[in-house]
Protein backbone atom coordinates (compact mmCIF):
# COMPACT_ATOMS: atom_id res chain seq x y z
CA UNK A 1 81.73 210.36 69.28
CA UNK A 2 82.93 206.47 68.81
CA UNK A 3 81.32 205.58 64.92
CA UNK A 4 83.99 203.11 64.33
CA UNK A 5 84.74 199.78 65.26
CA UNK A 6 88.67 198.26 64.67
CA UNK A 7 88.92 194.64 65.97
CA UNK A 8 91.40 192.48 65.77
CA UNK A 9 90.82 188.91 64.60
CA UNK A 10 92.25 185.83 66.26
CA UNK A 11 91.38 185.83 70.01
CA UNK A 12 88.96 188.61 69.68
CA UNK A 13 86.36 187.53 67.03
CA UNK A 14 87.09 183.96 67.45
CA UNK A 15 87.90 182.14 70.77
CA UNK A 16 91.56 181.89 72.28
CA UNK A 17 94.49 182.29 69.84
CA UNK A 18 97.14 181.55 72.77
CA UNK A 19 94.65 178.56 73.75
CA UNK A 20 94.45 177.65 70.23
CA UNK A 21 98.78 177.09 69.97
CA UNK A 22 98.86 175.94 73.55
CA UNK A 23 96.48 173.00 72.75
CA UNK A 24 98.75 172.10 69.47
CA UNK A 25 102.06 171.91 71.42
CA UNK A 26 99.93 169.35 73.89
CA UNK A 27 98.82 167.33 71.04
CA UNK A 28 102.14 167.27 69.53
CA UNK A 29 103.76 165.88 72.74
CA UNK A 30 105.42 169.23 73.23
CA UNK A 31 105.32 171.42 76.39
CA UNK A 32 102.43 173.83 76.25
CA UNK A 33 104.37 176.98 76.01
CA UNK A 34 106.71 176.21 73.18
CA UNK A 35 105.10 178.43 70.60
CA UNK A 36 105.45 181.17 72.82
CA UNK A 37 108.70 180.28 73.07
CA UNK A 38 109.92 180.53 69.89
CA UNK A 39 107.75 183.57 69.05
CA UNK A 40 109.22 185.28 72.17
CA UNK A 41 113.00 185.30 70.33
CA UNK A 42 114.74 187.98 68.53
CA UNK A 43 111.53 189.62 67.05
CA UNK A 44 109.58 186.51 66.92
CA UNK A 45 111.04 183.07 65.81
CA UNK A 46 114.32 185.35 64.56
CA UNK A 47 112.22 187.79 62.33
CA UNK A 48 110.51 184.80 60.16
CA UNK A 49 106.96 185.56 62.05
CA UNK A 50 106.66 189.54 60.90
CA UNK A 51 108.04 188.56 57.63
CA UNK A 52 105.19 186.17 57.62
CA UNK A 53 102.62 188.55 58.86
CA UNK A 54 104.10 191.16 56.26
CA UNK A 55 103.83 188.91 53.60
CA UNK A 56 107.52 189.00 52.96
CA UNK A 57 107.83 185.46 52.97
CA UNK A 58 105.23 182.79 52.19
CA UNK A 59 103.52 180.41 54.48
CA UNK A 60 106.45 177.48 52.99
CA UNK A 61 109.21 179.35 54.13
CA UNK A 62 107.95 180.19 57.57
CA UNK A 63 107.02 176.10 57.61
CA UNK A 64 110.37 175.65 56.65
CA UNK A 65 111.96 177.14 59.71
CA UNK A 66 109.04 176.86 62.10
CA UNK A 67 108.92 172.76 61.77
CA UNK A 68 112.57 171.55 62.57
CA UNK A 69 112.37 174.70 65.39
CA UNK A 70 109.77 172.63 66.92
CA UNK A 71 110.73 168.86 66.16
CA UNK A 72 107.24 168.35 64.41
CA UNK A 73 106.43 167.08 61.03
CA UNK A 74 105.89 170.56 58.35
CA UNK A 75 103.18 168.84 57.05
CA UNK A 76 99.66 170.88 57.30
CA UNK A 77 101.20 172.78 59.92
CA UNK A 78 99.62 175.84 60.12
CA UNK A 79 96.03 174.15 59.88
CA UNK A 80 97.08 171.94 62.86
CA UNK A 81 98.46 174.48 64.93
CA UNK A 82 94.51 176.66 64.42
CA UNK A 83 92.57 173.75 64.33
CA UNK A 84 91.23 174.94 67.66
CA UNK A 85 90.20 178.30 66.71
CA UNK A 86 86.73 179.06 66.13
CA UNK A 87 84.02 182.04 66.10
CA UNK A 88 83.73 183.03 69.51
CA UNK A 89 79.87 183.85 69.68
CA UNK A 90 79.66 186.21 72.61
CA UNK A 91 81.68 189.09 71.30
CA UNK A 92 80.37 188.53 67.56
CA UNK A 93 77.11 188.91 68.33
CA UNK A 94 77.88 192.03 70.13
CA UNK A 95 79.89 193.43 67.28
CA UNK A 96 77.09 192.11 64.98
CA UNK A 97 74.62 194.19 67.31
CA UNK A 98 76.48 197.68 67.07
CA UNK A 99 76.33 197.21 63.14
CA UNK A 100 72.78 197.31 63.35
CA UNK A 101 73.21 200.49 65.06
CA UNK A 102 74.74 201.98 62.23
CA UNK A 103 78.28 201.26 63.91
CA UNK A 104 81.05 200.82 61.16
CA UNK A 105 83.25 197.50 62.02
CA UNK A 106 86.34 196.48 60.58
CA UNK A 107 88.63 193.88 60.86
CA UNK A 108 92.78 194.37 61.13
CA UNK A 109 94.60 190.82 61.35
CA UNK A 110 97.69 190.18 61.61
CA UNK A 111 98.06 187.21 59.05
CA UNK A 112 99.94 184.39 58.76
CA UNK A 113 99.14 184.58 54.79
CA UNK A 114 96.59 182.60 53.14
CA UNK A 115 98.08 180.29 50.68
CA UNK A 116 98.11 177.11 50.84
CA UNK A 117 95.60 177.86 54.39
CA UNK A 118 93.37 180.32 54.88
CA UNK A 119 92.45 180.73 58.62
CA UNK A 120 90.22 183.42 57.33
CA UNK A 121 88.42 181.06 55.45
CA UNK A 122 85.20 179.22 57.67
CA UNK A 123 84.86 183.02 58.95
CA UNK A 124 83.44 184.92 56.03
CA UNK A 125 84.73 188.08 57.10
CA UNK A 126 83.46 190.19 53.73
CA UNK A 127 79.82 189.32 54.82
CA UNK A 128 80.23 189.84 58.40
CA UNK A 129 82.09 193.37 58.72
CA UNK A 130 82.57 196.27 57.09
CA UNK A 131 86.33 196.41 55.99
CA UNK A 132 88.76 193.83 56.94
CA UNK A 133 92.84 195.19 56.61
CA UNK A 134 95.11 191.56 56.82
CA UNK A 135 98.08 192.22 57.41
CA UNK A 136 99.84 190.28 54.44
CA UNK A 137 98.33 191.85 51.77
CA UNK A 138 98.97 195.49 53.16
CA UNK A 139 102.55 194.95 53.77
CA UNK A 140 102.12 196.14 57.08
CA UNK A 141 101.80 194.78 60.83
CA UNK A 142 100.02 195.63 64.08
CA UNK A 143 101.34 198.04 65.66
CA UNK A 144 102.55 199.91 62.55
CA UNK A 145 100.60 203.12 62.54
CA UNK A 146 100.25 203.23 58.83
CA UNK A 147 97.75 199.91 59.38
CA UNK A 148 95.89 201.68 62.05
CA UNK A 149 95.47 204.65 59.62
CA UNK A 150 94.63 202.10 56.75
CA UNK A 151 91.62 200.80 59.19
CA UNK A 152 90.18 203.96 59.67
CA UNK A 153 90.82 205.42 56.32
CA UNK A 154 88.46 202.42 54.99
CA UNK A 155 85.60 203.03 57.51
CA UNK A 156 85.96 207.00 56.65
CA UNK A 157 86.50 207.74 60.20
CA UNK A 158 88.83 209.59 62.02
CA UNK A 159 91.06 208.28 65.08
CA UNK A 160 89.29 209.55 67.63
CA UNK A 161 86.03 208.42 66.45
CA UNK A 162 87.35 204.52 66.23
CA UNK A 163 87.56 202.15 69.58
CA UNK A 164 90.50 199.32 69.04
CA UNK A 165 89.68 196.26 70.42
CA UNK A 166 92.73 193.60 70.70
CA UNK A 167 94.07 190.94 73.41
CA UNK A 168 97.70 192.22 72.82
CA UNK A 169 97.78 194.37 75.42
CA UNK A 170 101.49 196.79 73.43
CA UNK A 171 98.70 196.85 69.94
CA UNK A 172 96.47 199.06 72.35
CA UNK A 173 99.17 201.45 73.44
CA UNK A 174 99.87 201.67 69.97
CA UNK A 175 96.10 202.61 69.05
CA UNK A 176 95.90 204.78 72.31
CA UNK A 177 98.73 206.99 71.44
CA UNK A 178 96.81 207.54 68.18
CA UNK A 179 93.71 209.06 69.72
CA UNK A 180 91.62 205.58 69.70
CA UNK A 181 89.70 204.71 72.53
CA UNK A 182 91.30 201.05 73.44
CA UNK A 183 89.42 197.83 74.65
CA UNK A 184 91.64 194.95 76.30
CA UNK A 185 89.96 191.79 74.95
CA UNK A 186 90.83 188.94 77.98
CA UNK A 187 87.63 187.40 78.85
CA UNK A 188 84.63 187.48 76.24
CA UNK A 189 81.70 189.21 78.38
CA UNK A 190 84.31 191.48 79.78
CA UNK A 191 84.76 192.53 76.64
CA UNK A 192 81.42 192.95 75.31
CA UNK A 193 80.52 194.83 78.53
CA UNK A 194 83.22 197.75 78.21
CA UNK A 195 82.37 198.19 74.03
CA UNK A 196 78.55 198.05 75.53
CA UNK A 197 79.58 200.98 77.46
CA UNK A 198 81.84 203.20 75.14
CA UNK A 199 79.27 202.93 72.59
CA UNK A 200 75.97 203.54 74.87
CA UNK A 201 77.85 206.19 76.11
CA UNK A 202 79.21 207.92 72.41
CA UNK A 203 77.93 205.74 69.76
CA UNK A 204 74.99 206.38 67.22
């Protein structure tokens, strides 16, 4: 029986994280897929974005490298390049709906640290959810399985009790060859629809 929620943050809980760094490169004069770009090369931007999202380096250093990559000015980076991102109000209220059910929800981020900006901030995850795992301050990364076990492990559930919900399509097959029940987030009532049905079907 599903009891557990795992989401993922950024283009799950809030609206398009893609749309979000495709909409900076525009505004920055750059083509829209540059970001990908980078983060497409030799394990993303040559290792410097999982060393961010494992807190092995700090938000500076990844500035450091990230800003000359680009040919854009380091200042407030980070902020500009989310300043697009927001709650996305369709899938929250559905999550927000299942934990009035009794259904235990908890976040699992991979972060891009929180010092000097938060993108966690405006979102008050504490309130909202149940347990939130960030990636930075675990020292681990989607799709580690030791952060998948973390998740569960703080909503007292087992694998197989927990549905995964991410729009990184390799994080599910990650989740899936753990026992969870896996959720492709692409389109926002899409989404809502198929955790509507796992948990109607299984849930409490």
């Amino acid at each position: 029986m599903h009891a557990g929620l795992i989401a993922d943050f950024g283009g799950v809980l809030t609206t398009s994280f893609e749309g979000a760094l495709r909409s900076f490169c525009v505004r920055e004069g750059l083509a829209a897929d540059s970001l990908e770009k980078i983060f497409s090369v030799d394990a993303g931007a040559h290792g410097a974005l999982k060393d961010l999202e494992r807190g092995e380096i700090e938000q500076a250093e990844f500035v450091a490298y990230l800003a000359p990559a680009l040919g854009v000015q380091p200042d407030r980076l980070l902020e500009r390049m989310l300043a697009d991102l927001r709650s996305e109000p369709v899938v929250f209220d559905a999550v927000q709906r299942l934990r009035s059910r009794g259904v235990k929800v908890c976040v699992l981020s991979n972060s891009w640290g929180t010092s000097p900006f938060d993108p966690y901030g405006p979102f008050d995850l504490e309130a909202n959810y149940d347990a939130v795992v960030i990636s930075h301050q675990v020292g681990l990364r989607k799709p580690e399985k030791q952060i998948f076990a973390l998740a569960a492990d703080k909503l007292g559930l087992e694998f197989d009790q927990c549905v995964f919900i991410d729009d990184v399509a390799h994080y599910l097959d990650a989740a899936s060859a753990l026992g969870m029940e896996v959720v492709h987030a692409v389109e926002p009532k899409n989404t809502v629809a198929a955790l509507n049905e796992l948990f109607d079907h299984s849930g409490p």
